[in-house]
PDB file of N, CA and C in Angstrom:
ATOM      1  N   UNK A   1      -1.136 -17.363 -79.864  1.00  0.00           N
ATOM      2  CA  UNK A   1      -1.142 -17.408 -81.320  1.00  0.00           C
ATOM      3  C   UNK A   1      -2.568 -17.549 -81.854  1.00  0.00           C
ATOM      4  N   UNK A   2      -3.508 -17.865 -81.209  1.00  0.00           N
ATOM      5  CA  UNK A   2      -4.972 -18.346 -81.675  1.00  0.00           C
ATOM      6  C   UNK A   2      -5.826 -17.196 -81.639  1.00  0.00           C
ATOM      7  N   UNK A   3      -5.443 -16.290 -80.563  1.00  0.00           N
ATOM      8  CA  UNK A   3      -5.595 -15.211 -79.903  1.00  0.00           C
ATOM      9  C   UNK A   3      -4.983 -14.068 -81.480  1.00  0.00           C
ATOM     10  N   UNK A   4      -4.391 -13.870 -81.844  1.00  0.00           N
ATOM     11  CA  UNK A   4      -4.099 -13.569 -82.778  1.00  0.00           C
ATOM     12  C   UNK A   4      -4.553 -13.911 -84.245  1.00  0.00           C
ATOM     13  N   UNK A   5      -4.461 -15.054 -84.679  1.00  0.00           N
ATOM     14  CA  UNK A   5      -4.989 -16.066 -85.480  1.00  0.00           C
ATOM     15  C   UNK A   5      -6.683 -15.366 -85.623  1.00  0.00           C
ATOM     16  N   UNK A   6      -7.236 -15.084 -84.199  1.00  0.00           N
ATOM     17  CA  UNK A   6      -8.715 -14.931 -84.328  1.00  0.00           C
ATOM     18  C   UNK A   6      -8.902 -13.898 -84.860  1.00  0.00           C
ATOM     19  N   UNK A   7      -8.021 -12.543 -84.753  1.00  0.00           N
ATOM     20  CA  UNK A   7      -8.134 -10.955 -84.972  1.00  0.00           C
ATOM     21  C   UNK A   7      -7.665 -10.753 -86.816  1.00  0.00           C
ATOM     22  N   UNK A   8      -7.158 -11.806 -87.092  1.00  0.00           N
ATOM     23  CA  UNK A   8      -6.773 -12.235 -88.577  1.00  0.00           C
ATOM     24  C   UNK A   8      -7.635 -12.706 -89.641  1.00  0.00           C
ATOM     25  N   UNK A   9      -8.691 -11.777 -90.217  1.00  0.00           N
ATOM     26  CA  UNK A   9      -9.623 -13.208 -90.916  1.00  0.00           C
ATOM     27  C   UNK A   9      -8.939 -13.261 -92.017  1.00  0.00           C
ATOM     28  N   UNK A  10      -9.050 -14.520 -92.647  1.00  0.00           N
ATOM     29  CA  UNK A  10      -8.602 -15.045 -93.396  1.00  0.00           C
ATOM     30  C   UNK A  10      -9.458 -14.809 -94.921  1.00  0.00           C
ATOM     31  N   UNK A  11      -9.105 -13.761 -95.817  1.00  0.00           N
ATOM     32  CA  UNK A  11     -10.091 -13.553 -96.838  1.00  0.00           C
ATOM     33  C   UNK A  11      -9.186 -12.398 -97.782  1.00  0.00           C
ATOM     34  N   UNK A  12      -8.950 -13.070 -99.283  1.00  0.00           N
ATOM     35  CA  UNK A  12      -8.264 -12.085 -99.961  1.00  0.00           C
ATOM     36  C   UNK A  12      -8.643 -11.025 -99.835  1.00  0.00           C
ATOM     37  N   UNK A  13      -9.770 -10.217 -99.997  1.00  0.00           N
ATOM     38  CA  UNK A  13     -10.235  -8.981-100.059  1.00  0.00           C
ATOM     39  C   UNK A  13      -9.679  -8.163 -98.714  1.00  0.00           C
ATOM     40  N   UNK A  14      -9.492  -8.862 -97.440  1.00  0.00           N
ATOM     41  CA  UNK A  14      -8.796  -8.327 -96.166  1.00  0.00           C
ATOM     42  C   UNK A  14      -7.305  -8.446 -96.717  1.00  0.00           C
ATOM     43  N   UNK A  15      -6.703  -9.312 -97.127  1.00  0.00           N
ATOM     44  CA  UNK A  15      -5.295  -9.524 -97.424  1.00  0.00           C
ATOM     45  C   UNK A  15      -5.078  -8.061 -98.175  1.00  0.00           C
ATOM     46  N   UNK A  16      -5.817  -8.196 -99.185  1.00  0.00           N
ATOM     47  CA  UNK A  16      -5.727  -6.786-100.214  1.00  0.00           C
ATOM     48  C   UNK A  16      -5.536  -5.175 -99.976  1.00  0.00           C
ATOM     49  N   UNK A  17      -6.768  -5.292 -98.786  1.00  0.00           N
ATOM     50  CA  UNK A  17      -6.819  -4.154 -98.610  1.00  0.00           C
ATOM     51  C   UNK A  17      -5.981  -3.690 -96.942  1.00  0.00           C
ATOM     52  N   UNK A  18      -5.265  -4.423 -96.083  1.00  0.00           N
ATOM     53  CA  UNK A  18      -5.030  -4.175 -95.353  1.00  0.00           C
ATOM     54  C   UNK A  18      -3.006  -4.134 -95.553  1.00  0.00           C
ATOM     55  N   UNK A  19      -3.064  -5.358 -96.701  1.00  0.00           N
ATOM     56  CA  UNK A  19      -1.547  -4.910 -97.072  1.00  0.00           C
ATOM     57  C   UNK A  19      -1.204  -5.028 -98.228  1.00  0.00           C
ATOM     58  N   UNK A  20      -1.724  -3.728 -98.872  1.00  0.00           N
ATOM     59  CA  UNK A  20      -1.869  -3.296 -99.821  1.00  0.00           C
ATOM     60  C   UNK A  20      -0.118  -3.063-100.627  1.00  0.00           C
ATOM     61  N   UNK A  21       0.738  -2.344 -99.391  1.00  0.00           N
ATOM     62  CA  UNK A  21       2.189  -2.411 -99.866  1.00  0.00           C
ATOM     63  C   UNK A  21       3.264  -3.054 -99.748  1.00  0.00           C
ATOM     64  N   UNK A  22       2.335  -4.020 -98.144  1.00  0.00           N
ATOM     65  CA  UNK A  22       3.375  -4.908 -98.046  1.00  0.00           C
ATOM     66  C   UNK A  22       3.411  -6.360 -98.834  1.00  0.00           C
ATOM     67  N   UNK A  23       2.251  -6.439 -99.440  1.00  0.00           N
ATOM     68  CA  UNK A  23       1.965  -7.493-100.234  1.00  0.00           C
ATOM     69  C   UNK A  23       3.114  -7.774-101.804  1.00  0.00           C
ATOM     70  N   UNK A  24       3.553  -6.478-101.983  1.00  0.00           N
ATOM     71  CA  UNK A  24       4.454  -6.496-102.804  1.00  0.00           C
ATOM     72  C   UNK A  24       5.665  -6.985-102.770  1.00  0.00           C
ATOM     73  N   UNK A  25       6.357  -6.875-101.422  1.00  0.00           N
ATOM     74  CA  UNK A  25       7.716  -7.378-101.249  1.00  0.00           C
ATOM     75  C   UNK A  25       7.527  -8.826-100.204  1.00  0.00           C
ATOM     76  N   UNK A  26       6.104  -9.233-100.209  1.00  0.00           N
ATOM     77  CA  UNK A  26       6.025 -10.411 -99.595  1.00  0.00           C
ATOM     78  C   UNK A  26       5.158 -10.982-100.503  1.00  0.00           C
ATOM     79  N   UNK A  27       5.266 -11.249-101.647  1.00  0.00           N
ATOM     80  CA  UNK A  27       4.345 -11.997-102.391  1.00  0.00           C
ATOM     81  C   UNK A  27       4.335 -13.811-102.109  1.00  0.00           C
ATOM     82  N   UNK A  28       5.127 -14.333-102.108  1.00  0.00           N
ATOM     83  CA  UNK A  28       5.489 -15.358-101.190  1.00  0.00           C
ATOM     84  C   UNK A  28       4.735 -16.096-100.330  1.00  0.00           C
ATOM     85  N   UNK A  29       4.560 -15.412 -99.230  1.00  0.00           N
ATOM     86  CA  UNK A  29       3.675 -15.415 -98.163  1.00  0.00           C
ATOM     87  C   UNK A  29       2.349 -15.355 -98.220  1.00  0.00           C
ATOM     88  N   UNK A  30       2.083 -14.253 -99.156  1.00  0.00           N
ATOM     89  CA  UNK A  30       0.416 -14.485 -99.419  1.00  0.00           C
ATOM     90  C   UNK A  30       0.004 -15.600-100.344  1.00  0.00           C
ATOM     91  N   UNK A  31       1.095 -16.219-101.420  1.00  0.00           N
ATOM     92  CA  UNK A  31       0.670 -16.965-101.887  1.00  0.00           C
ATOM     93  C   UNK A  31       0.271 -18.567-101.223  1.00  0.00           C
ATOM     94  N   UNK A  32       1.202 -18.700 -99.915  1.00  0.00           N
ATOM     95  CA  UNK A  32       1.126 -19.688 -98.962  1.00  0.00           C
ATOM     96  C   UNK A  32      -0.258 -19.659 -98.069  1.00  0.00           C
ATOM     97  N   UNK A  33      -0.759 -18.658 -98.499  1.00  0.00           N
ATOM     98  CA  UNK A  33      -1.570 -17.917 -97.533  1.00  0.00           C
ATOM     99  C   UNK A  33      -3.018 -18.870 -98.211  1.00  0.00           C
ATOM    100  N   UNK A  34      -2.221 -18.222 -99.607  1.00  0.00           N
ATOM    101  CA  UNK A  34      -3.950 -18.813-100.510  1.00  0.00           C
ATOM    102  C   UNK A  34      -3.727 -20.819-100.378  1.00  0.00           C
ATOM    103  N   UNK A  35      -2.537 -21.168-100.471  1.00  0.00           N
ATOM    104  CA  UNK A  35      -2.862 -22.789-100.219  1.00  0.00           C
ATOM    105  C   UNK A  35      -2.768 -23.133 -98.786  1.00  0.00           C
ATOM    106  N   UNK A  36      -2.646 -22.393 -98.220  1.00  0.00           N
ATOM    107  CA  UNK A  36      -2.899 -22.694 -96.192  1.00  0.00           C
ATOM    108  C   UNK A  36      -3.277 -21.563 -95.929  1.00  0.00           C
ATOM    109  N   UNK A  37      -4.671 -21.538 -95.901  1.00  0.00           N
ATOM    110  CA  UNK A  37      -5.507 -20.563 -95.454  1.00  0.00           C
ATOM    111  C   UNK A  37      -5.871 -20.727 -93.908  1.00  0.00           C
ATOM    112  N   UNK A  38      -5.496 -22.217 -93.587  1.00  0.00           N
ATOM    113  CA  UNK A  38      -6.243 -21.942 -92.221  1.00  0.00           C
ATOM    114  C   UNK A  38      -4.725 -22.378 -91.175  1.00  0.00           C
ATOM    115  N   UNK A  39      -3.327 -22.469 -91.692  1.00  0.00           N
ATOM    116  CA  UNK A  39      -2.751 -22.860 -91.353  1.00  0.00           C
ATOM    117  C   UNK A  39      -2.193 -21.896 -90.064  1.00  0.00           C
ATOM    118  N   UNK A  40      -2.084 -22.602 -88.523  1.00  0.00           N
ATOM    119  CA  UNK A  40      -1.450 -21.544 -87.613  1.00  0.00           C
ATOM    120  C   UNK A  40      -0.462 -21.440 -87.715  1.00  0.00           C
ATOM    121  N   UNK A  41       0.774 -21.828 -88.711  1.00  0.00           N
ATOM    122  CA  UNK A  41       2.143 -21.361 -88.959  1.00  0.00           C
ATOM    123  C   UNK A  41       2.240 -20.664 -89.715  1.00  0.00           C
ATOM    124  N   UNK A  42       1.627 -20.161 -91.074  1.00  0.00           N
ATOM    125  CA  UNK A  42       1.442 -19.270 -91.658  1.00  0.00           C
ATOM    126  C   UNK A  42       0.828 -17.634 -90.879  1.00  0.00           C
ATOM    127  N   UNK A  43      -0.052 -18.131 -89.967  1.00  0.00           N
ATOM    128  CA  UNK A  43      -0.413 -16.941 -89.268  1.00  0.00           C
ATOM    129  C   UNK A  43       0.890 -16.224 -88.229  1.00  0.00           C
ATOM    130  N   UNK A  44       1.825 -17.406 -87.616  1.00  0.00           N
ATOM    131  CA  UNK A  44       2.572 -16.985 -86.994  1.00  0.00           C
ATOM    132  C   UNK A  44       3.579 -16.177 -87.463  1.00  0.00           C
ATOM    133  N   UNK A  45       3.782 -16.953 -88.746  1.00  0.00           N
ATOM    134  CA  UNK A  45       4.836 -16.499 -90.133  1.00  0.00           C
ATOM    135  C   UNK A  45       4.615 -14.702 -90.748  1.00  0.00           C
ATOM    136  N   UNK A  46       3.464 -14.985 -90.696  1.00  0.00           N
ATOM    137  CA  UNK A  46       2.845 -13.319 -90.830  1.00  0.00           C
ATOM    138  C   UNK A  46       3.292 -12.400 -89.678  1.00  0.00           C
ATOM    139  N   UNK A  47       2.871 -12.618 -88.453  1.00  0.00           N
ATOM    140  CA  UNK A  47       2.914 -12.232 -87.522  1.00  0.00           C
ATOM    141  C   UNK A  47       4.474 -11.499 -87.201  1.00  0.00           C
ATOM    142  N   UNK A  48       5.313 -12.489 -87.219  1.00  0.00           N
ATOM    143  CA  UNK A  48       6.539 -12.607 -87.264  1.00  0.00           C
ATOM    144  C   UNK A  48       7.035 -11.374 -88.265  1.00  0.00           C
ATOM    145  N   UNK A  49       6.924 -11.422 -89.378  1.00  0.00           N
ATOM    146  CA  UNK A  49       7.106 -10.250 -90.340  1.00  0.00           C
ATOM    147  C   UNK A  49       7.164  -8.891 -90.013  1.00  0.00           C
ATOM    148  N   UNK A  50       5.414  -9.112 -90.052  1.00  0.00           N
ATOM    149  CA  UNK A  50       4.882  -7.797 -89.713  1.00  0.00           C
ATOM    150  C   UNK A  50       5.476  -7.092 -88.270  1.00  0.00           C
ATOM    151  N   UNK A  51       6.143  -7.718 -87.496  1.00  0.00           N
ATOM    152  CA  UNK A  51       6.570  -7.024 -86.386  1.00  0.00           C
ATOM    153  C   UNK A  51       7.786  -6.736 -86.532  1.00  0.00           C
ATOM    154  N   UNK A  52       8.552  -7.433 -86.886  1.00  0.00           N
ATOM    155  CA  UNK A  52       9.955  -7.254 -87.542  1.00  0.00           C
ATOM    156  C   UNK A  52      10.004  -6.050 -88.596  1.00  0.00           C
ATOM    157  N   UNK A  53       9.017  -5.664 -89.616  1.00  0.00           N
ATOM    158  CA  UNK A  53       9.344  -4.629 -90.545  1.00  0.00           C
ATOM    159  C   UNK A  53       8.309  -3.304 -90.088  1.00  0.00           C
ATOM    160  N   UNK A  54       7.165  -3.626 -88.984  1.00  0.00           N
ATOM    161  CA  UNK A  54       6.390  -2.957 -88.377  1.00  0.00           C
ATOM    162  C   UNK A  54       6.468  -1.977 -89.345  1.00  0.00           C
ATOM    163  N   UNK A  55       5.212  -2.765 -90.266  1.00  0.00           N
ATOM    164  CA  UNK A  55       4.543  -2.263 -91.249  1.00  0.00           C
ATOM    165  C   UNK A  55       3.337  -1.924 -90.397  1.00  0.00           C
ATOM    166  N   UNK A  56       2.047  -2.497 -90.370  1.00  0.00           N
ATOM    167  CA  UNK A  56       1.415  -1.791 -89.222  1.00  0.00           C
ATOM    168  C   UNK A  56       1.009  -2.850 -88.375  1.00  0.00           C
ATOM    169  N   UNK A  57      -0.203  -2.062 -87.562  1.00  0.00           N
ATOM    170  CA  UNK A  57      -0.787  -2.895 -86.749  1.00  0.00           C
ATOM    171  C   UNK A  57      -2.389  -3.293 -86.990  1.00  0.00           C
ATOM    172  N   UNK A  58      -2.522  -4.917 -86.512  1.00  0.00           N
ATOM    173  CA  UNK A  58      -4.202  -5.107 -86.939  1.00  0.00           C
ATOM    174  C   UNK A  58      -4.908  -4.155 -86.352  1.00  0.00           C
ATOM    175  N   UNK A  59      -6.126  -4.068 -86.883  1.00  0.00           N
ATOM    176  CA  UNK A  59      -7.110  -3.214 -86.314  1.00  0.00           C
ATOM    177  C   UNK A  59      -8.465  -4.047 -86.382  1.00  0.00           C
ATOM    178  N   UNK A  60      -8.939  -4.073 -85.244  1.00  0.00           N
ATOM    179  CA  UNK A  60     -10.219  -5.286 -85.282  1.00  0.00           C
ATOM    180  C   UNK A  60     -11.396  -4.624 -85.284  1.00  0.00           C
TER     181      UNK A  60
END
């Protein structure tokens, strides 16, 4: 998870531009995002999503 966590930076402008459409039907999440920015359950929480609706994949 840290391992992951690391390939994740944490910065609206990345949030923005990397999920640009999924940010819409997960507004939620990013907002948890902005008051636990450094939180590793939120990253997992993401993680979790994004593989489940395999929207895409990080790119480092």
């Amino acid at each position: 998870m840290n391992k992951y966590a690391s390939k994740f930076k944490i910065s609206n402008r990345y949030i923005l531009k990397s999920v640009n459409s999924y940010i819409i039907t997960n507004v939620d999440i990013i907002k948890k995002l902005h008051e636990m920015k450094k939180s590793q359950f939120i990253f997992y929480t993401i993680k979790i999503n994004f593989v489940s609706h395999n929207s895409f994949t990080f790119n480092n």
